[in-house]
PDB file of N, CA and C in Angstrom:
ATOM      1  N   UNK A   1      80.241  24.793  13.386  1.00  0.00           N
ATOM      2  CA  UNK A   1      79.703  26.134  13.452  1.00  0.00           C
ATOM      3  C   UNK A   1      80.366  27.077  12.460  1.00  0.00           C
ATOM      4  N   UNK A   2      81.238  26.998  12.279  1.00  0.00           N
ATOM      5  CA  UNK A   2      82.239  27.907  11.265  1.00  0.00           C
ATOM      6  C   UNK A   2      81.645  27.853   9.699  1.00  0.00           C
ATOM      7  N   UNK A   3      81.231  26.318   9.558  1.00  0.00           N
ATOM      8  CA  UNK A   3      81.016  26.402   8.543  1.00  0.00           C
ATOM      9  C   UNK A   3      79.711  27.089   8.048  1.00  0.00           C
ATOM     10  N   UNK A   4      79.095  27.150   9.043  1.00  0.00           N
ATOM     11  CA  UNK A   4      77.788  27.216   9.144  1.00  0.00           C
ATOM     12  C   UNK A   4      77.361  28.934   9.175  1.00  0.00           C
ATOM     13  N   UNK A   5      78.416  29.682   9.476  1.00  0.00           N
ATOM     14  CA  UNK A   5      78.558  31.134   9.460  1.00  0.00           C
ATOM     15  C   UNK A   5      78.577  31.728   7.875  1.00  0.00           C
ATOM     16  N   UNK A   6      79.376  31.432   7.139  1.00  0.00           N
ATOM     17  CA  UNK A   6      79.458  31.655   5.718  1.00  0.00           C
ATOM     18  C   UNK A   6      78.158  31.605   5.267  1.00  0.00           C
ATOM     19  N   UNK A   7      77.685  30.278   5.561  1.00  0.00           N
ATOM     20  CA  UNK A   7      76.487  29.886   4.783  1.00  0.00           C
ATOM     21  C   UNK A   7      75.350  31.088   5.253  1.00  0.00           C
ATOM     22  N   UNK A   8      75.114  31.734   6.502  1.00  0.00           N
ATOM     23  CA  UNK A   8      74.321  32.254   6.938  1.00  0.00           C
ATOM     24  C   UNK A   8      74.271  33.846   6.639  1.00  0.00           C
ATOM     25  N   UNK A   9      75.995  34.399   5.830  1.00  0.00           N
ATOM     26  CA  UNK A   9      75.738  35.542   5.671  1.00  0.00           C
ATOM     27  C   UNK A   9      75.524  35.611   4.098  1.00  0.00           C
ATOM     28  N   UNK A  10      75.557  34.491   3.312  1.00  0.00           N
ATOM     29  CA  UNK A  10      75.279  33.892   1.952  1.00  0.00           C
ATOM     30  C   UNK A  10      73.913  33.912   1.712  1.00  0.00           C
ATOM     31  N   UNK A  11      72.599  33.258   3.133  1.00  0.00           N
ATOM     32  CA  UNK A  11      71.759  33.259   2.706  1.00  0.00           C
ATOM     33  C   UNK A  11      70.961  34.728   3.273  1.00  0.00           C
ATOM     34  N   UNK A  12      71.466  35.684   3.913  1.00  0.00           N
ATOM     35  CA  UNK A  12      71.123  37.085   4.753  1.00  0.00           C
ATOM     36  C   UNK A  12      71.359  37.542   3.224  1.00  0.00           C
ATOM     37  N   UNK A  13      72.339  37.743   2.401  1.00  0.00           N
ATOM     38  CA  UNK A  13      72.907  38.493   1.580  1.00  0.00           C
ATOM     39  C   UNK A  13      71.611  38.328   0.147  1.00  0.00           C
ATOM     40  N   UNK A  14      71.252  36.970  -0.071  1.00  0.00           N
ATOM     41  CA  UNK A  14      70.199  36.299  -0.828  1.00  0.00           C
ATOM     42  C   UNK A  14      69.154  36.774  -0.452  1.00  0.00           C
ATOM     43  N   UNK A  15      68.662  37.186   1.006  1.00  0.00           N
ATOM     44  CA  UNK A  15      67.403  37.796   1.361  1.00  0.00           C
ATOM     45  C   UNK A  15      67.334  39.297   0.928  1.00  0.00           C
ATOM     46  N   UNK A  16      68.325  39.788   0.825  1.00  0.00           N
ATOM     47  CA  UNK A  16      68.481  41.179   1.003  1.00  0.00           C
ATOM     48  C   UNK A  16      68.201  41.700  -0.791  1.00  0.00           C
ATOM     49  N   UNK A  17      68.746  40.538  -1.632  1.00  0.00           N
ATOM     50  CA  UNK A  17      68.425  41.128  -2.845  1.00  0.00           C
ATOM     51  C   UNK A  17      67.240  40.747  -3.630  1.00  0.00           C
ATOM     52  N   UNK A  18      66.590  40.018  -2.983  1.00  0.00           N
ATOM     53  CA  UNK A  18      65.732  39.837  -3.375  1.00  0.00           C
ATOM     54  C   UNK A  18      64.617  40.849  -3.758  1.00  0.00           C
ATOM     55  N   UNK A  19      63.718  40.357  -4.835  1.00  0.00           N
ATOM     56  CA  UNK A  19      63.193  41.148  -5.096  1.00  0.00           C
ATOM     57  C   UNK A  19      61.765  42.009  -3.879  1.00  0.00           C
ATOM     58  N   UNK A  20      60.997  42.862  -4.154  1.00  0.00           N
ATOM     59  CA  UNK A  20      60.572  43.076  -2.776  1.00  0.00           C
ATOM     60  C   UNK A  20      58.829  42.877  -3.541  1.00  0.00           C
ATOM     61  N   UNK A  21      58.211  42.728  -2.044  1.00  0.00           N
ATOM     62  CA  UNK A  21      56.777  42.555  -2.852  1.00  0.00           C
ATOM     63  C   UNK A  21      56.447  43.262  -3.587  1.00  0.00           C
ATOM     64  N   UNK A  22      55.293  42.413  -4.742  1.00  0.00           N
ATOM     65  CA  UNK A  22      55.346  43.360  -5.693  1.00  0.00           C
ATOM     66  C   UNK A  22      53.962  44.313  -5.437  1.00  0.00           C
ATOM     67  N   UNK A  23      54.097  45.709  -5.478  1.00  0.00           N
ATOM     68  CA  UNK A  23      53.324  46.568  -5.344  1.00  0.00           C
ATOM     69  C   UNK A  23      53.217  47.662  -6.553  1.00  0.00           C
ATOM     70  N   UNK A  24      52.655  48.606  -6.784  1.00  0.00           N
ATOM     71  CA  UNK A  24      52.196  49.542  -7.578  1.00  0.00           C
ATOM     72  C   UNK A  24      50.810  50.237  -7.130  1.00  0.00           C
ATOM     73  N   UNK A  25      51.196  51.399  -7.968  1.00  0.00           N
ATOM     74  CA  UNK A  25      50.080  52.884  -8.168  1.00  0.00           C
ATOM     75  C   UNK A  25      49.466  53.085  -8.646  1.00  0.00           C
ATOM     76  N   UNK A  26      48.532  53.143  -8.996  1.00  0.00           N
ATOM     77  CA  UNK A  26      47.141  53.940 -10.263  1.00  0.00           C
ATOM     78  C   UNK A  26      46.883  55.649  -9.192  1.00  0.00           C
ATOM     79  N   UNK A  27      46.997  56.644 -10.322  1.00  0.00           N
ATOM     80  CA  UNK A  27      46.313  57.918  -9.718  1.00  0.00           C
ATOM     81  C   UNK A  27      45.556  57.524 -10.694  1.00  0.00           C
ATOM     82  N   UNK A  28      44.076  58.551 -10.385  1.00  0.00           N
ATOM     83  CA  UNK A  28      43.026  58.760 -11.153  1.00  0.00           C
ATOM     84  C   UNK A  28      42.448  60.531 -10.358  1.00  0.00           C
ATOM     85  N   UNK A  29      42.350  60.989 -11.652  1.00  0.00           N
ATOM     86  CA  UNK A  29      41.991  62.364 -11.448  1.00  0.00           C
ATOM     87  C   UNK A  29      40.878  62.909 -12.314  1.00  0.00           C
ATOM     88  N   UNK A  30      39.415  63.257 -11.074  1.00  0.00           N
ATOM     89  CA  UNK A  30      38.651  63.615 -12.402  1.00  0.00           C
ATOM     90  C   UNK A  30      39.150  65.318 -13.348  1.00  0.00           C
ATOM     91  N   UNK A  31      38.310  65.972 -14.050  1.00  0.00           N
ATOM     92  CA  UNK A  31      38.724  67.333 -15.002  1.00  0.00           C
ATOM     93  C   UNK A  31      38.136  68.371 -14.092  1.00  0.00           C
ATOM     94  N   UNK A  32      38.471  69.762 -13.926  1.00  0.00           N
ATOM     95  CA  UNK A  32      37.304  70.661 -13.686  1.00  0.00           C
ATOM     96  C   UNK A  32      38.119  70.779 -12.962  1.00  0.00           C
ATOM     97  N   UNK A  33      37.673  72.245 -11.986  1.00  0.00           N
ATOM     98  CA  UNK A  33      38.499  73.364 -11.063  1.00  0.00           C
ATOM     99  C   UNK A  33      38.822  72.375  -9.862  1.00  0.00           C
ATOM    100  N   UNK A  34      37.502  71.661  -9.025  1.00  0.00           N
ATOM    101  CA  UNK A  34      37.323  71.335  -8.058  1.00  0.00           C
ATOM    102  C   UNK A  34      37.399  69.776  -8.028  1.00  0.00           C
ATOM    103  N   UNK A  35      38.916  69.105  -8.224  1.00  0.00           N
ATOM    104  CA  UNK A  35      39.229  68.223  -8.462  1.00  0.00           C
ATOM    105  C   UNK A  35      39.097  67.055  -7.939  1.00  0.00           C
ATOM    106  N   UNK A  36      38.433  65.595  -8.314  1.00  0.00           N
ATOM    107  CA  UNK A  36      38.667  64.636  -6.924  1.00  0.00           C
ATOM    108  C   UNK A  36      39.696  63.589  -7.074  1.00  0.00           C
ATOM    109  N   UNK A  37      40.808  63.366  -6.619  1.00  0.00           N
ATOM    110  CA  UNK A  37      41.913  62.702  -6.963  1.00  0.00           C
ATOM    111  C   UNK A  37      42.025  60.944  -5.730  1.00  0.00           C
ATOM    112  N   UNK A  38      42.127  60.215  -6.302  1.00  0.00           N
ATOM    113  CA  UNK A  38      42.562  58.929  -5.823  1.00  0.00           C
ATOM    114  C   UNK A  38      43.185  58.308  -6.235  1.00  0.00           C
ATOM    115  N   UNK A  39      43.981  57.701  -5.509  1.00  0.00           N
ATOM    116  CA  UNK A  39      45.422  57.171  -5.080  1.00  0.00           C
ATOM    117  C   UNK A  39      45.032  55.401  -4.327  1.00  0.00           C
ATOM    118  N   UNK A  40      45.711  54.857  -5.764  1.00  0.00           N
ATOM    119  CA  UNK A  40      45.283  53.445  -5.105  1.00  0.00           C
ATOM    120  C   UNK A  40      46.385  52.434  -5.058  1.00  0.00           C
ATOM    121  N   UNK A  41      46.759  52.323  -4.330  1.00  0.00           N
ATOM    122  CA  UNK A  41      48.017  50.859  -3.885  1.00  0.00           C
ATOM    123  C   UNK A  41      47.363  49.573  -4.316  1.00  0.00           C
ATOM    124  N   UNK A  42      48.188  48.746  -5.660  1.00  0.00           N
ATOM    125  CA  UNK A  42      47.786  47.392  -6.171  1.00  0.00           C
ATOM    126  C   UNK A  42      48.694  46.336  -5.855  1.00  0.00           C
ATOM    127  N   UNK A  43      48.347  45.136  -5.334  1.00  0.00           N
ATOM    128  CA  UNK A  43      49.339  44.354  -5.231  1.00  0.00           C
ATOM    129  C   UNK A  43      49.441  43.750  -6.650  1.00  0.00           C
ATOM    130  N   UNK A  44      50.716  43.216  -6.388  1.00  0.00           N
ATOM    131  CA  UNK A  44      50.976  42.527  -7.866  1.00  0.00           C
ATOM    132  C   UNK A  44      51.110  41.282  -7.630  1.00  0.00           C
ATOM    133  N   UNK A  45      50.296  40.159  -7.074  1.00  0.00           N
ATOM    134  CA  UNK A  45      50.834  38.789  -6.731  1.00  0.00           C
ATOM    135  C   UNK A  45      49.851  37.869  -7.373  1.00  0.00           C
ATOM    136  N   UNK A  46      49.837  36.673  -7.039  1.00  0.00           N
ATOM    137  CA  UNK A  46      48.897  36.200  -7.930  1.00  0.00           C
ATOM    138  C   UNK A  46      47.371  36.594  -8.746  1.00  0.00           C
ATOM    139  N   UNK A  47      46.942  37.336  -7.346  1.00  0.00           N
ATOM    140  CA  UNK A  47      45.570  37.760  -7.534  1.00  0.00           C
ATOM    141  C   UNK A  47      45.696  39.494  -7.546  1.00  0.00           C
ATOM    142  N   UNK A  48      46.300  40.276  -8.012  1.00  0.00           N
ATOM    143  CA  UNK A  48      46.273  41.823  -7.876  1.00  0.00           C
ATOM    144  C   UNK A  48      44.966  42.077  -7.573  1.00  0.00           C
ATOM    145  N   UNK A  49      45.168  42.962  -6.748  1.00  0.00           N
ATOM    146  CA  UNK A  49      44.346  43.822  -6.074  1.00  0.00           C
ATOM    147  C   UNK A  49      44.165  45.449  -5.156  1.00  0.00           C
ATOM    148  N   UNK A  50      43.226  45.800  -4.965  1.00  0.00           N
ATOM    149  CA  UNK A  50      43.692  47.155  -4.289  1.00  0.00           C
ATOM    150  C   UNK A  50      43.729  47.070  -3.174  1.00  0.00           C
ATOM    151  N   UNK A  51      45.037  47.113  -2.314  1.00  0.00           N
ATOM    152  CA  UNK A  51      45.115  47.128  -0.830  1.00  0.00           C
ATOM    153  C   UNK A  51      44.982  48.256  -0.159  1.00  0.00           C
ATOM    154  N   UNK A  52      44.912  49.334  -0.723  1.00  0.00           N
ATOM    155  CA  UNK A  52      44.613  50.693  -0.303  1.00  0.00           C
ATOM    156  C   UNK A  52      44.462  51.680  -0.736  1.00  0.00           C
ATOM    157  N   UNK A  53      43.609  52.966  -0.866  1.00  0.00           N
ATOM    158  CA  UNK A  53      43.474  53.869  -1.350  1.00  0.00           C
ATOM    159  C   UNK A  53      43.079  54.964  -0.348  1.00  0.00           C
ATOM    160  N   UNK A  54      43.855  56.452  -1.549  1.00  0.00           N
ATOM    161  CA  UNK A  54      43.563  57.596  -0.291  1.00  0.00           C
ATOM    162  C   UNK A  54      42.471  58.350  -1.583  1.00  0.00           C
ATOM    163  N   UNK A  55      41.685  59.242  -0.996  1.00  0.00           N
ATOM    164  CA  UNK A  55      40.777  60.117  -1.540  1.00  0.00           C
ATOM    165  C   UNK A  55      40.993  61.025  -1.049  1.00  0.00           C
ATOM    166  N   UNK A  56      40.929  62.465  -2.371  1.00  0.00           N
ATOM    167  CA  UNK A  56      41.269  63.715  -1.916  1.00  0.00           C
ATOM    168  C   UNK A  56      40.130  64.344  -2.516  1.00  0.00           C
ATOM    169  N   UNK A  57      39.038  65.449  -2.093  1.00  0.00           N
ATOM    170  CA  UNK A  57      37.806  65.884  -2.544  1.00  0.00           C
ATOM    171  C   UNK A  57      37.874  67.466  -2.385  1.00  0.00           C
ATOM    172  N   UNK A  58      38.258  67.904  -3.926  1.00  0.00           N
ATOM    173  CA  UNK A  58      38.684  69.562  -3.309  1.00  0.00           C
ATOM    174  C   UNK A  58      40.087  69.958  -2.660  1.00  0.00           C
ATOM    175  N   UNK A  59      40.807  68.938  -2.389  1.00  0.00           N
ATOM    176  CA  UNK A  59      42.069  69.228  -1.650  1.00  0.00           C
ATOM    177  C   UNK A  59      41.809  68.737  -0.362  1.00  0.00           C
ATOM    178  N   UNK A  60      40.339  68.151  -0.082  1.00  0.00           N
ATOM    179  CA  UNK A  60      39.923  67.139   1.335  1.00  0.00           C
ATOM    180  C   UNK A  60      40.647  65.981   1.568  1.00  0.00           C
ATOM    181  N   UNK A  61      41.349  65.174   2.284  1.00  0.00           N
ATOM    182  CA  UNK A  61      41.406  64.045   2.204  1.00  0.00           C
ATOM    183  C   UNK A  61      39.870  63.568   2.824  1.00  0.00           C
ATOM    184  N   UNK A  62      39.161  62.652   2.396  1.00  0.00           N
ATOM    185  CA  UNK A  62      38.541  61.683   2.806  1.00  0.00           C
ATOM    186  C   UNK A  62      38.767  60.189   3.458  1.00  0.00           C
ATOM    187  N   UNK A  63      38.413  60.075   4.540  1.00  0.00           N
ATOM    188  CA  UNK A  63      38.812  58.695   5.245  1.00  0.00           C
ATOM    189  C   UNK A  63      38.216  57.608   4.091  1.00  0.00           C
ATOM    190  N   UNK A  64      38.618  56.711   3.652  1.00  0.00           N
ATOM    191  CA  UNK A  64      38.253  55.891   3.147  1.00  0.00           C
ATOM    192  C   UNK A  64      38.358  54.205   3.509  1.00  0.00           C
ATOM    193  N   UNK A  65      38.037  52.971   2.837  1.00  0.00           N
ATOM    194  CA  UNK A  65      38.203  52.082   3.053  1.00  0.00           C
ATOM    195  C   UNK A  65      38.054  50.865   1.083  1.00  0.00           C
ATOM    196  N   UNK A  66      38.619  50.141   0.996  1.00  0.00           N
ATOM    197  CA  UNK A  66      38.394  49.574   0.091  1.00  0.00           C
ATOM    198  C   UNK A  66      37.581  48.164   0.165  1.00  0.00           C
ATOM    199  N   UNK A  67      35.818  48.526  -0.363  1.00  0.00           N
ATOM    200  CA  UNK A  67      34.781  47.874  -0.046  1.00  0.00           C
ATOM    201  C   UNK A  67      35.059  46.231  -0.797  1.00  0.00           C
ATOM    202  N   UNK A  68      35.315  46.992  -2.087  1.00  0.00           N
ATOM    203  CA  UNK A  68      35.696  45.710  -2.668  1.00  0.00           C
ATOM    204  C   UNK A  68      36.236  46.254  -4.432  1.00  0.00           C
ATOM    205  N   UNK A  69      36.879  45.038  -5.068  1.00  0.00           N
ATOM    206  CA  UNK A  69      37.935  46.150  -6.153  1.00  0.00           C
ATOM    207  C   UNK A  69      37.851  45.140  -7.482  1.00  0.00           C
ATOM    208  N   UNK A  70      38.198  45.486  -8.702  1.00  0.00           N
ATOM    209  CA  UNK A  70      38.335  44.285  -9.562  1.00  0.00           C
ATOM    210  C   UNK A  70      39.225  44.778 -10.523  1.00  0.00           C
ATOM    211  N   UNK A  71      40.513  44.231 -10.744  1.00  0.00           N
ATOM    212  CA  UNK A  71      41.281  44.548 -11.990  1.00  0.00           C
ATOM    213  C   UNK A  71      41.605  43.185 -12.985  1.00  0.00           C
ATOM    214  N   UNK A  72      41.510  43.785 -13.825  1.00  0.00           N
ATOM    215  CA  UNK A  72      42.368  42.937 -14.950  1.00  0.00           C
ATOM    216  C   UNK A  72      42.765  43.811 -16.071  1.00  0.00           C
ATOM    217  N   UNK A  73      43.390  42.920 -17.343  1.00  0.00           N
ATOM    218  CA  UNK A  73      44.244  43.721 -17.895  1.00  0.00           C
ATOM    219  C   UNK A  73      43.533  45.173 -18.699  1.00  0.00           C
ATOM    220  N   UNK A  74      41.961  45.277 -18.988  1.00  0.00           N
ATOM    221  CA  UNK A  74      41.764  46.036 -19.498  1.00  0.00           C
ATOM    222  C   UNK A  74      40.415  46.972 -18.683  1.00  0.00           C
ATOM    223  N   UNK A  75      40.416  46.251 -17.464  1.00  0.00           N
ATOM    224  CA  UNK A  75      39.435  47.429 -16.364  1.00  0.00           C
ATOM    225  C   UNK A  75      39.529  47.606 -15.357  1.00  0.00           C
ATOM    226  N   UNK A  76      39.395  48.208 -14.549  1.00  0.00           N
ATOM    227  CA  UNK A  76      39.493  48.605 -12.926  1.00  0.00           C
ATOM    228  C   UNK A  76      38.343  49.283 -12.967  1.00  0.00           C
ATOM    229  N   UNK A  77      37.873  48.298 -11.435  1.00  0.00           N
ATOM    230  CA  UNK A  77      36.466  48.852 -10.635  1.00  0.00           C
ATOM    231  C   UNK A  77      36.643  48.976  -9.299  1.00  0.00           C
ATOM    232  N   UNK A  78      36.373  50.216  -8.641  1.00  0.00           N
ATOM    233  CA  UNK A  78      36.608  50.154  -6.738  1.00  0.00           C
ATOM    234  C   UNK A  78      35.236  50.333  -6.669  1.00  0.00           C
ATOM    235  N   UNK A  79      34.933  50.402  -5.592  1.00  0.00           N
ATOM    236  CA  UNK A  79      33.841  50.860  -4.699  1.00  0.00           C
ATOM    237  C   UNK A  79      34.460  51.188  -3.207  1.00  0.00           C
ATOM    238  N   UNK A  80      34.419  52.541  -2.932  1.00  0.00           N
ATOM    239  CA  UNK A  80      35.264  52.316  -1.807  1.00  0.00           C
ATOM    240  C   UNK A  80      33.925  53.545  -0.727  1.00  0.00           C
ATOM    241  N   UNK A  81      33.882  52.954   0.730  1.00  0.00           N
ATOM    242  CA  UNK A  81      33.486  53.341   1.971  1.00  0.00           C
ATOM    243  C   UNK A  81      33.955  54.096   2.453  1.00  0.00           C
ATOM    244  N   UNK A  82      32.925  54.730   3.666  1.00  0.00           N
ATOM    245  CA  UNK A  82      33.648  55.410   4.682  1.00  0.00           C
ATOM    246  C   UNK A  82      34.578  54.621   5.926  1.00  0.00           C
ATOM    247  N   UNK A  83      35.152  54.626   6.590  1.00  0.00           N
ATOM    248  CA  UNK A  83      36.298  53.315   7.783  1.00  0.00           C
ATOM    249  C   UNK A  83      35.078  52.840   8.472  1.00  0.00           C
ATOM    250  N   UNK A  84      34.309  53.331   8.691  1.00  0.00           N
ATOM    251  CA  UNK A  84      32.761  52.228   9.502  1.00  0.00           C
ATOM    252  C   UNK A  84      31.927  51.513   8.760  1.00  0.00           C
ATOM    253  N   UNK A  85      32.321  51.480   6.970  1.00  0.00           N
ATOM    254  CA  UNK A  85      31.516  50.774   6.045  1.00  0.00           C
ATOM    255  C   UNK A  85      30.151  50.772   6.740  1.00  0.00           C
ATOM    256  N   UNK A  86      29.801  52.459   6.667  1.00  0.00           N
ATOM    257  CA  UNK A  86      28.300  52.780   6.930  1.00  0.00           C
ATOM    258  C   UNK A  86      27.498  53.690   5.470  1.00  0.00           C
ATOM    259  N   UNK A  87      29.076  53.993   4.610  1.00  0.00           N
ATOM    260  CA  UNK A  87      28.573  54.780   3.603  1.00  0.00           C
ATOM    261  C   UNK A  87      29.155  54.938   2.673  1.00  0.00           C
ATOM    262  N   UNK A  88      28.445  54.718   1.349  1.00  0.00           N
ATOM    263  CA  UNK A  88      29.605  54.425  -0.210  1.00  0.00           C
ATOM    264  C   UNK A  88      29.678  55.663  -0.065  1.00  0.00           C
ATOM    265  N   UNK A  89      31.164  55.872  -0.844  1.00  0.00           N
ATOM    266  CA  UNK A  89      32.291  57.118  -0.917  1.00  0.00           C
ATOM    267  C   UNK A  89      32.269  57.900  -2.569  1.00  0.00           C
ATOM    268  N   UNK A  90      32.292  56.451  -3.350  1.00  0.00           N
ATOM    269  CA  UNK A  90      33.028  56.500  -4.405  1.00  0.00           C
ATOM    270  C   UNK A  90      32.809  54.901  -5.179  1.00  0.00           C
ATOM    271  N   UNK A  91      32.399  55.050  -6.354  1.00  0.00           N
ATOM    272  CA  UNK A  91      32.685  54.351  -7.389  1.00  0.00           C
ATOM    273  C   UNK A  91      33.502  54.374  -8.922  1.00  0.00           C
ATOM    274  N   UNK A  92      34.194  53.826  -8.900  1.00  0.00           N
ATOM    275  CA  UNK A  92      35.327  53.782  -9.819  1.00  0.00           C
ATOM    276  C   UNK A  92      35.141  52.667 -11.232  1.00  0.00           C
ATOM    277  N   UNK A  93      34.987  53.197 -12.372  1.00  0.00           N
ATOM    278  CA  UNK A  93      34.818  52.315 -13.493  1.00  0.00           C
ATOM    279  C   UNK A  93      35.578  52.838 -14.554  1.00  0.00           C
ATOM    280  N   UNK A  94      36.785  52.211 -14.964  1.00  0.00           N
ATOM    281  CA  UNK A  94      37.683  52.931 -15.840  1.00  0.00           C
ATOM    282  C   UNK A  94      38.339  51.218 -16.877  1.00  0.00           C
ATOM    283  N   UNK A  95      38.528  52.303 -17.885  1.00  0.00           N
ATOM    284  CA  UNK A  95      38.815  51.142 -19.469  1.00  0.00           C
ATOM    285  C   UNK A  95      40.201  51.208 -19.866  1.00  0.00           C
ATOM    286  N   UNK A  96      40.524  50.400 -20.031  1.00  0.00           N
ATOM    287  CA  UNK A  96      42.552  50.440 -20.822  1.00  0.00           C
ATOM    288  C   UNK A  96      41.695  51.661 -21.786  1.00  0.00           C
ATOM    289  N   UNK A  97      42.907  52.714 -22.516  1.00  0.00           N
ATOM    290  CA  UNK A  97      43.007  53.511 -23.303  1.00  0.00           C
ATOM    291  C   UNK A  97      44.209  53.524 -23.775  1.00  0.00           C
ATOM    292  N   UNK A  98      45.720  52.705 -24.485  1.00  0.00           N
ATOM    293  CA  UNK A  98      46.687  53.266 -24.607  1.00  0.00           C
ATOM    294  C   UNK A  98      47.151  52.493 -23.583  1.00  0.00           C
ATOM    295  N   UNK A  99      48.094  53.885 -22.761  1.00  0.00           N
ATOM    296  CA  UNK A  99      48.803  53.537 -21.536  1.00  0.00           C
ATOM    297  C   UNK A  99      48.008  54.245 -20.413  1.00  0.00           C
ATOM    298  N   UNK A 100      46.585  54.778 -20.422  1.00  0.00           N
ATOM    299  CA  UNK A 100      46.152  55.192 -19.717  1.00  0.00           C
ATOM    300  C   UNK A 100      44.704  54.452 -19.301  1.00  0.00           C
ATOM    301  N   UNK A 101      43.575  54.393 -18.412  1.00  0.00           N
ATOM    302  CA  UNK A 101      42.275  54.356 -18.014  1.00  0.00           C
ATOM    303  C   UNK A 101      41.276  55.225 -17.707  1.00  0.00           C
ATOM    304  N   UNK A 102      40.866  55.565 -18.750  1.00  0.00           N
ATOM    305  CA  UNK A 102      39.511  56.307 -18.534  1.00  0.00           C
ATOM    306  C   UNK A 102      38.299  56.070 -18.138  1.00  0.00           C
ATOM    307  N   UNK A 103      37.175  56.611 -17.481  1.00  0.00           N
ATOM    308  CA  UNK A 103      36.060  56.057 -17.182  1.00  0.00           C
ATOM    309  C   UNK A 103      35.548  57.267 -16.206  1.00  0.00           C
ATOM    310  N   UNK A 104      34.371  56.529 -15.710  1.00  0.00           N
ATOM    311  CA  UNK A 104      33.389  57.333 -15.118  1.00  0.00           C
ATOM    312  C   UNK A 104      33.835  56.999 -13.088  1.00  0.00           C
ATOM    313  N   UNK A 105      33.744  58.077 -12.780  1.00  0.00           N
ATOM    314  CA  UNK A 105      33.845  58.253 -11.034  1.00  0.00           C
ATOM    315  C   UNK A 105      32.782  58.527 -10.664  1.00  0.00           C
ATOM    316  N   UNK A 106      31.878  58.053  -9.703  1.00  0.00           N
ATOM    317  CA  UNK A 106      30.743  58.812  -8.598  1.00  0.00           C
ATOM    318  C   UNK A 106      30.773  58.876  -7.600  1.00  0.00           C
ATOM    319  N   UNK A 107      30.544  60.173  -7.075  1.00  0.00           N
ATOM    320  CA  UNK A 107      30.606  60.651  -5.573  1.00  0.00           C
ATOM    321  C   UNK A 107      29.533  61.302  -5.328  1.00  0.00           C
ATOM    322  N   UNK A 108      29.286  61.323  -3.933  1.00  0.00           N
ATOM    323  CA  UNK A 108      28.049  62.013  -3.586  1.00  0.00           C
ATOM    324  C   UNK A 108      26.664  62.161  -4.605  1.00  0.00           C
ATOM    325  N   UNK A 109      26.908  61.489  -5.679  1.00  0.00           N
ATOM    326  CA  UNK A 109      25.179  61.107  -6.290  1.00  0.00           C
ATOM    327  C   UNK A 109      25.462  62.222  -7.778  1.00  0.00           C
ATOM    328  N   UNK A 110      26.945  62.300  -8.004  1.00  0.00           N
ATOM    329  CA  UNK A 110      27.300  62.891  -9.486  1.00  0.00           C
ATOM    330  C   UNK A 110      28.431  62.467  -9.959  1.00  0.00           C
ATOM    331  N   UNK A 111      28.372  62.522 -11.199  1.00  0.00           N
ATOM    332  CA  UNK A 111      28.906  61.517 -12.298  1.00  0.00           C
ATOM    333  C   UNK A 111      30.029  62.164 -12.798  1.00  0.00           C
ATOM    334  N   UNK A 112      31.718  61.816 -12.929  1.00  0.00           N
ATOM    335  CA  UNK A 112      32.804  62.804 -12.707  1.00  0.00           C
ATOM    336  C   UNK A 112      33.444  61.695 -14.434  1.00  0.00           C
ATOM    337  N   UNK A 113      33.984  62.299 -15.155  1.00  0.00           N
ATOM    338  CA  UNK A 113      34.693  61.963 -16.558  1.00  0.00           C
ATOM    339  C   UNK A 113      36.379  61.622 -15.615  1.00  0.00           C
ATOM    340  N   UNK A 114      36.867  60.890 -15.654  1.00  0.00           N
ATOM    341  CA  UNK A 114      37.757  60.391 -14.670  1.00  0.00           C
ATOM    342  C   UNK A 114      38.998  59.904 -15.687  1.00  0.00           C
ATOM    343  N   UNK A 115      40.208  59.818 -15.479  1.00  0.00           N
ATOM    344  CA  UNK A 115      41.617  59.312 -15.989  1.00  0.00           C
ATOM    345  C   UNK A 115      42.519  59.004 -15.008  1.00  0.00           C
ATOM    346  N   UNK A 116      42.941  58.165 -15.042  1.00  0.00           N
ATOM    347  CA  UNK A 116      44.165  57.300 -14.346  1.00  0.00           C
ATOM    348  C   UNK A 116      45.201  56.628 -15.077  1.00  0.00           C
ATOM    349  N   UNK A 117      46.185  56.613 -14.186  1.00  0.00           N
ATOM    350  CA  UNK A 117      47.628  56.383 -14.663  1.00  0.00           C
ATOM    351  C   UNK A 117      48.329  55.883 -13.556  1.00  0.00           C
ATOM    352  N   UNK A 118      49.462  54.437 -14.380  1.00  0.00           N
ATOM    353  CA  UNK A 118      49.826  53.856 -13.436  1.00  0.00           C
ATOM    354  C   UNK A 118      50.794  54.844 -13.072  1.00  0.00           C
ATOM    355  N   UNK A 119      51.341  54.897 -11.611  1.00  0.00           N
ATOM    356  CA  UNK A 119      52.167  55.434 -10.891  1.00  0.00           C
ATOM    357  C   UNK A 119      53.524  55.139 -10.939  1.00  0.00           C
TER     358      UNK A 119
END
């Protein structure tokens, strides 16, 4: 047992530094007074993806849900619902630019000039 103690705060100590899942941010903010801002959580693991996003409409939060998402290195697409996936929210289509993604947002049935940045 003794020996077996060392080893156990050796491998606690190995857990602890490990690195932590990998996660990340994209904001995207469209232009204009009356702003609509989203906030999207990406995993970084084999398959990245968006595990969550918040929507703010005017300074609203909107309940949202993530319908379904697509990244790779030079686009990101959401489509994201209301939490009863009874009603699209938001569509998201943005292009590498640089270090940034530009593209087009739609909400409510109008077409928003949109920019995002990783977090």
């Amino acid at each position: 047992m003794r020996i077996l103690a060392p080893l156990a705060v050796a491998v606690a100590a190995f857990g602890l530094a490990a690195p932590a899942q990998g996660s990340g941010g994209v904001v995207c903010r469209t232009a204009g007074a009356r702003s609509i801002d989203l906030r999207l959580v990406i995993s970084h693991t084999a398959v990245s993806s968006v595990v969550s996003a918040r929507l703010i409409d005017g300074g609203r939060d909107v309940p949202v849900a993530v319908a379904q998402s697509w990244l790779d290195p030079s686009d990101i697409r959401v489509d994201l619902v209301d939490r009863n996936a009874q009603r699209h929210e938001l569509r998201l289509r943005a292009r590498k630019n640089g270090r940034v993604y530009d593209g087009t947002l739609w909400r409510g049935g109008s077409r928003h000039w949109v920019r995002c940045r990783e977090d």
